[in-house]
N, C-alpha and C. Protein backbone atom coordinates (compact mmCIF):
# COMPACT_ATOMS: atom_id res chain seq x y z
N UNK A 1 123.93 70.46 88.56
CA UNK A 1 124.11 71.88 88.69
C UNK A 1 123.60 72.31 90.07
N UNK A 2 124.41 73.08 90.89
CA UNK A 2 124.03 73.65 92.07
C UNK A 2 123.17 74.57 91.79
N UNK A 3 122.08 74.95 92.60
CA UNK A 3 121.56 76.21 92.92
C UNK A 3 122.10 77.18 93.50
N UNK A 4 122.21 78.69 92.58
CA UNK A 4 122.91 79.78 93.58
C UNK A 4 121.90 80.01 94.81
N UNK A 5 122.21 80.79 95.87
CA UNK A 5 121.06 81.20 96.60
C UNK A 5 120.92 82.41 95.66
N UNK A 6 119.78 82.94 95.99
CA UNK A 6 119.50 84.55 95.90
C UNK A 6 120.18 85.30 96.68
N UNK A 7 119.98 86.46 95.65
CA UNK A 7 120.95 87.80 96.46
C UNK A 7 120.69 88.44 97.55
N UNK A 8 121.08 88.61 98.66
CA UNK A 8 120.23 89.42 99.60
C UNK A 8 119.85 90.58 99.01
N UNK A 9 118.27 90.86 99.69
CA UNK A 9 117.96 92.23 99.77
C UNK A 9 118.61 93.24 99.94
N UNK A 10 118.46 94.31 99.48
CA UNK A 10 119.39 95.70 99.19
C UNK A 10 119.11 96.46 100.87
N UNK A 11 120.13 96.64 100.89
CA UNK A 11 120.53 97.30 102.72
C UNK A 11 119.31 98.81 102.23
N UNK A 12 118.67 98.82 103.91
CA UNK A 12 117.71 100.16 103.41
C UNK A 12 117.88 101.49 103.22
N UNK A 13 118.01 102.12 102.59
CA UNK A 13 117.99 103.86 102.25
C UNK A 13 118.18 104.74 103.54
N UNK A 14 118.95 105.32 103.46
CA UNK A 14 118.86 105.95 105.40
C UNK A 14 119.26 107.47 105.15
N UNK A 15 118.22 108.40 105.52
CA UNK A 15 118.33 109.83 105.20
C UNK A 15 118.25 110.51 106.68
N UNK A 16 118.53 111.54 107.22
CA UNK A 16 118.38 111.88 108.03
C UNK A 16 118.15 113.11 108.07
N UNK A 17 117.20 113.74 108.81
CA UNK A 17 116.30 114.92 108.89
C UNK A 17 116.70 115.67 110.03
N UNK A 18 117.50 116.66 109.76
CA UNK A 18 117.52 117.56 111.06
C UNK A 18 117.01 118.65 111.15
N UNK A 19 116.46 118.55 112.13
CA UNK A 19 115.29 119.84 112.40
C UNK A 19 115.63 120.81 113.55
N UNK A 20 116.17 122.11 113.06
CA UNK A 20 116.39 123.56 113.88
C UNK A 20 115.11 124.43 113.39
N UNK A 21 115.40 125.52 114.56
CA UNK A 21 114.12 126.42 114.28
C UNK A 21 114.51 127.14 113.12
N UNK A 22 113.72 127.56 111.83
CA UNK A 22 112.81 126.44 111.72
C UNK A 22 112.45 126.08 110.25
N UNK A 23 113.63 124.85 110.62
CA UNK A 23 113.65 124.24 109.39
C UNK A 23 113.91 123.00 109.36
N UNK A 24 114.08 122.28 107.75
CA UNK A 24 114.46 120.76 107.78
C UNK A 24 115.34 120.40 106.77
N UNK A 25 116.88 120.14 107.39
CA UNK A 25 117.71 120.37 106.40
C UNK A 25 117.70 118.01 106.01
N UNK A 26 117.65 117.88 105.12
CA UNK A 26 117.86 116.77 104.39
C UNK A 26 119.38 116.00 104.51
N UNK A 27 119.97 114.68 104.30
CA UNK A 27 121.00 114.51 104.67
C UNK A 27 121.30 114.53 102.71
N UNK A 28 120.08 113.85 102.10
CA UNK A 28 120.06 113.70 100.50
C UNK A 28 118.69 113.88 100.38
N UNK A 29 118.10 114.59 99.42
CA UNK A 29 117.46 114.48 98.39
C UNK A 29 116.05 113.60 97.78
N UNK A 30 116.96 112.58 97.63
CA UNK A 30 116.36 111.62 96.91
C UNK A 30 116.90 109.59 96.95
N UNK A 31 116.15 109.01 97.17
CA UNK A 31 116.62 107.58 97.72
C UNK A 31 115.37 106.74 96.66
N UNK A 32 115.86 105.89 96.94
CA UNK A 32 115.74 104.45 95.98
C UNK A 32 114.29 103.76 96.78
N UNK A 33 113.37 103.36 96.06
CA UNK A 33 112.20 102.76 96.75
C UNK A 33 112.60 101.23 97.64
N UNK A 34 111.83 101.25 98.62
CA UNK A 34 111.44 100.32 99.38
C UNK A 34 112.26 100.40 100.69
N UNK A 35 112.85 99.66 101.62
CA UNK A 35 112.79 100.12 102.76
C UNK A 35 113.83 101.09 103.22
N UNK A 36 113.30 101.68 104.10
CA UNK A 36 114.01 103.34 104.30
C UNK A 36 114.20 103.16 105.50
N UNK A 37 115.28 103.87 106.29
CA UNK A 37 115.52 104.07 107.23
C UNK A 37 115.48 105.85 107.43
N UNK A 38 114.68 106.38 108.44
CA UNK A 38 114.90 108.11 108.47
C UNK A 38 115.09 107.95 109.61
N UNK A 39 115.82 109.07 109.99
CA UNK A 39 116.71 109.57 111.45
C UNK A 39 116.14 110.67 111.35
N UNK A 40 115.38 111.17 112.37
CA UNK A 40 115.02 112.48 113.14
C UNK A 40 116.15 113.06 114.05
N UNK A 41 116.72 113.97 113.55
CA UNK A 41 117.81 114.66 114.76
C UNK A 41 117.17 116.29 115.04
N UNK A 42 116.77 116.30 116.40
CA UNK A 42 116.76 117.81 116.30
C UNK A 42 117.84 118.39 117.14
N UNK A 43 118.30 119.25 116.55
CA UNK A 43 119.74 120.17 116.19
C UNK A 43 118.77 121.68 116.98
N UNK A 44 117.51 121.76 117.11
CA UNK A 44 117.27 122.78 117.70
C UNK A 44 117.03 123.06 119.34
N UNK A 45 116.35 123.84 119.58
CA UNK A 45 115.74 124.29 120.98
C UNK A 45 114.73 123.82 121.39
N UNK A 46 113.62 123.89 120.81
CA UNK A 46 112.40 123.44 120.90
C UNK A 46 112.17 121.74 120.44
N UNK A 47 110.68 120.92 120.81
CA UNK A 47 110.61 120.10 120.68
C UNK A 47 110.26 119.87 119.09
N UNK A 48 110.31 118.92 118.12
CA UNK A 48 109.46 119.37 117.29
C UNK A 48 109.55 117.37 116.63
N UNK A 49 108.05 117.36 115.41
CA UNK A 49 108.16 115.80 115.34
C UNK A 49 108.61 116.00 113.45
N UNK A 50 108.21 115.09 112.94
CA UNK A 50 108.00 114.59 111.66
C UNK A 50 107.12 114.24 110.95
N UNK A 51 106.47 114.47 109.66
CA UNK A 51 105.03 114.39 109.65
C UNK A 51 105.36 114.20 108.00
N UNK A 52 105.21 112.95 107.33
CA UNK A 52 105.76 112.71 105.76
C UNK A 52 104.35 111.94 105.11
N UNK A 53 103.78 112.53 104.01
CA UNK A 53 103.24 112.04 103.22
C UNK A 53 103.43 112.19 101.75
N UNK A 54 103.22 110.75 100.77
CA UNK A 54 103.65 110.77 99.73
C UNK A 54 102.43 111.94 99.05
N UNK A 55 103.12 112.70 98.13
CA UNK A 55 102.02 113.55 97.25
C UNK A 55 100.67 112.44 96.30
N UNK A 56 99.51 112.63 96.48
CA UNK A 56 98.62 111.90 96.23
C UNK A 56 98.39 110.60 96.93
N UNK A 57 98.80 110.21 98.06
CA UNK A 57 98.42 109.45 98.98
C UNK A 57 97.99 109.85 100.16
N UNK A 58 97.37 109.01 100.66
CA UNK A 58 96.52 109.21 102.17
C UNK A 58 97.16 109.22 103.40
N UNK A 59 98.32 108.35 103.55
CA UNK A 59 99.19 107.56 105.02
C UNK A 59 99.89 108.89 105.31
N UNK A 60 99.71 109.16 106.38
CA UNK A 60 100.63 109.90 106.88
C UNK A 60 101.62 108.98 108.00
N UNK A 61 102.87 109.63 107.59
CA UNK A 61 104.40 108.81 108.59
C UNK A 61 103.98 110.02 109.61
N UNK A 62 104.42 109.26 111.19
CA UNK A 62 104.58 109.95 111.92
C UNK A 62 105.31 109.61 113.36
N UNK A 63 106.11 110.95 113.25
CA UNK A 63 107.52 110.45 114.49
C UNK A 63 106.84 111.14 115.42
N UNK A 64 107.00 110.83 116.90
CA UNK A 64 107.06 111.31 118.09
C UNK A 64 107.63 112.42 117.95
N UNK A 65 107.10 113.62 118.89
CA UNK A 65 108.15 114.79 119.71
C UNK A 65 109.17 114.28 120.14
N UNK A 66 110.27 115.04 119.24
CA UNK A 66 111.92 114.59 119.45
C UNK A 66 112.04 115.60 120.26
N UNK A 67 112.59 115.75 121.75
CA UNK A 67 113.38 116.87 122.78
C UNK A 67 114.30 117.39 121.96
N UNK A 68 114.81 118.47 122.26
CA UNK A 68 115.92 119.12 121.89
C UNK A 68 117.45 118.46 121.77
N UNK A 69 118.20 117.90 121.24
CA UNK A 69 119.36 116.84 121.06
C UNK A 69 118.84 115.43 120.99
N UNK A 70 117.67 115.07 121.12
CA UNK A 70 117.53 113.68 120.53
C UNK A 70 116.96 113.21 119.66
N UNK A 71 117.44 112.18 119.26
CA UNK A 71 117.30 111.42 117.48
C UNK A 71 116.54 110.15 117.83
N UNK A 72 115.31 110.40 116.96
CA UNK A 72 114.67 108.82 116.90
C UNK A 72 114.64 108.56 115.11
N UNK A 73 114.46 107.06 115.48
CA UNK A 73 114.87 106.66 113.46
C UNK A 73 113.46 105.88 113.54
N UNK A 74 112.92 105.89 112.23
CA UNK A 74 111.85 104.83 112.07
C UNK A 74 111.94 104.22 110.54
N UNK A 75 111.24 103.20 110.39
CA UNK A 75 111.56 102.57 109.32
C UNK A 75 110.29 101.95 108.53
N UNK A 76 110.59 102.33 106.98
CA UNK A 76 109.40 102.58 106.14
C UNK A 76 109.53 101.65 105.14
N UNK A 77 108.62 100.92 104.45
CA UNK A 77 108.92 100.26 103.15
C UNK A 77 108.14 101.38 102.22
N UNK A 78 108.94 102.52 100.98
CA UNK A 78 108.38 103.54 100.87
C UNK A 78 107.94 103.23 99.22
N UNK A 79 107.03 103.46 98.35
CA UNK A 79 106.66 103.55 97.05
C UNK A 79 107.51 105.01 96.62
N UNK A 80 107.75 104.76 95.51
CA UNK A 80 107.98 105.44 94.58
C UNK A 80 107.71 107.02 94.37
N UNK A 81 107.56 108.04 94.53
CA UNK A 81 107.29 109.48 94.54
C UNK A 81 107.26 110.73 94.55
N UNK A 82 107.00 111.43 95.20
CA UNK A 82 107.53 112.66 96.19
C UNK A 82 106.70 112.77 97.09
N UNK A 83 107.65 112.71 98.11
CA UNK A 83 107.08 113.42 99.74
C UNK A 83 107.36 114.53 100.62
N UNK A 84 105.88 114.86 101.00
CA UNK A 84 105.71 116.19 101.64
C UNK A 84 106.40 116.18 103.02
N UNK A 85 107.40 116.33 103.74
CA UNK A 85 107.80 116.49 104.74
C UNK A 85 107.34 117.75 105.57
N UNK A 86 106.49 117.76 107.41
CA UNK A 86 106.44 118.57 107.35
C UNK A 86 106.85 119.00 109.15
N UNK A 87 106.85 119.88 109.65
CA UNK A 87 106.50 119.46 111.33
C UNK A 87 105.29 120.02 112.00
N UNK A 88 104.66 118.73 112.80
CA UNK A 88 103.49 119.29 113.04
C UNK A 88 102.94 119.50 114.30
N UNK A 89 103.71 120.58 115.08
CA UNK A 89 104.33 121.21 116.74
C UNK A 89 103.46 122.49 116.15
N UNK A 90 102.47 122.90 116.38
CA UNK A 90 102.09 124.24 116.77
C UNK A 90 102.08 124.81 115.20
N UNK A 91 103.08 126.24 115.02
CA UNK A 91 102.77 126.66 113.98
C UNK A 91 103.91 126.14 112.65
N UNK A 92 104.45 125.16 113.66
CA UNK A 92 106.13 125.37 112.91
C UNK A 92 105.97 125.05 111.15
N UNK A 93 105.28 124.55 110.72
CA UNK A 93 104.67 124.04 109.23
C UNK A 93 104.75 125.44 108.77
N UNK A 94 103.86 126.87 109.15
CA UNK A 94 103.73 127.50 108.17
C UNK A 94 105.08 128.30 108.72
N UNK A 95 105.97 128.28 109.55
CA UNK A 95 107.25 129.13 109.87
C UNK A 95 108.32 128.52 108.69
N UNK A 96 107.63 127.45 108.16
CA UNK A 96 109.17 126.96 107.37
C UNK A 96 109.46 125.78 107.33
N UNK A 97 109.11 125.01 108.39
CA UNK A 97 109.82 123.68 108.84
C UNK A 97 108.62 122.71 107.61
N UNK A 98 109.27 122.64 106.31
CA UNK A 98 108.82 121.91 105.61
C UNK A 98 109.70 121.45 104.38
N UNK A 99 110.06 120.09 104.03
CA UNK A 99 110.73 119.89 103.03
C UNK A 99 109.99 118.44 101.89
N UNK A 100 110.83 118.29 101.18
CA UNK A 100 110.18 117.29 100.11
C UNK A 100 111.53 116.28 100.15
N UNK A 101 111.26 115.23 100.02
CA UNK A 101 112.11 114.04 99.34
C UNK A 101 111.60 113.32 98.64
N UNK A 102 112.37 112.74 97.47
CA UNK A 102 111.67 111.85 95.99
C UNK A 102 112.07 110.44 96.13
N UNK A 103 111.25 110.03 95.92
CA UNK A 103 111.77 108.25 96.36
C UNK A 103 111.25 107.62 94.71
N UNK A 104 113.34 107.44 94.07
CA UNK A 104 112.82 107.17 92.97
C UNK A 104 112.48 105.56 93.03
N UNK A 105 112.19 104.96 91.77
CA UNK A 105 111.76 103.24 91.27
C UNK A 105 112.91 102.41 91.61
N UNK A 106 113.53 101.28 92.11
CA UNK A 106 114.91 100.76 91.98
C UNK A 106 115.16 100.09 90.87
């Protein structure tokens, strides 16, 4: 009897976050645990970054100041949850620029 190989690993989750003044519109919702791909696009004027922590955890994710039209992506192996998305440029957090995404179990 041959051995099958194993299946490859599942291609990673890829959401993308665009950020205008001043807000953070989601590409989805909600994605499947373990590795993630997020795209920062800012769609606005101003500079602004990314700032994600799971609810009841400590780690904060954190993207660089994206310029105005440019997109940086970073990549996460993420647990299971909900996360606080927020931006953390000055006041922009309490103007609005805050969202959640749920990273369900696979």
């Amino acid at each position: 009897m041959i051995a099958s190989a194993p299946p490859p690993p599942p291609p990673p989750a890829r959401v993308q976050v665009l950020a205008q003044e001043f807000r953070y519109t989601l590409s989805r919702q909600t994605i499947k645990s373990g590795w993630a791909i997020i795209e920062l696009r800012n769609g606005g004027e101003d500079a602004h970054d990314l700032r994600m922590r799971r609810v009841g955890g400590t780690r904060v994710y954190v993207w660089p100041n994206v310029q105005a039209g440019d997109v940086r992506d970073e990549m996460f192996k993420l647990l299971p949850g909900t996360y606080a998305l927020w931006c953390g440029v000055a006041n922009h957090r309490a103007l609005g620029m805050r969202s959640t995404l749920v990273v369900v179990r696979r």
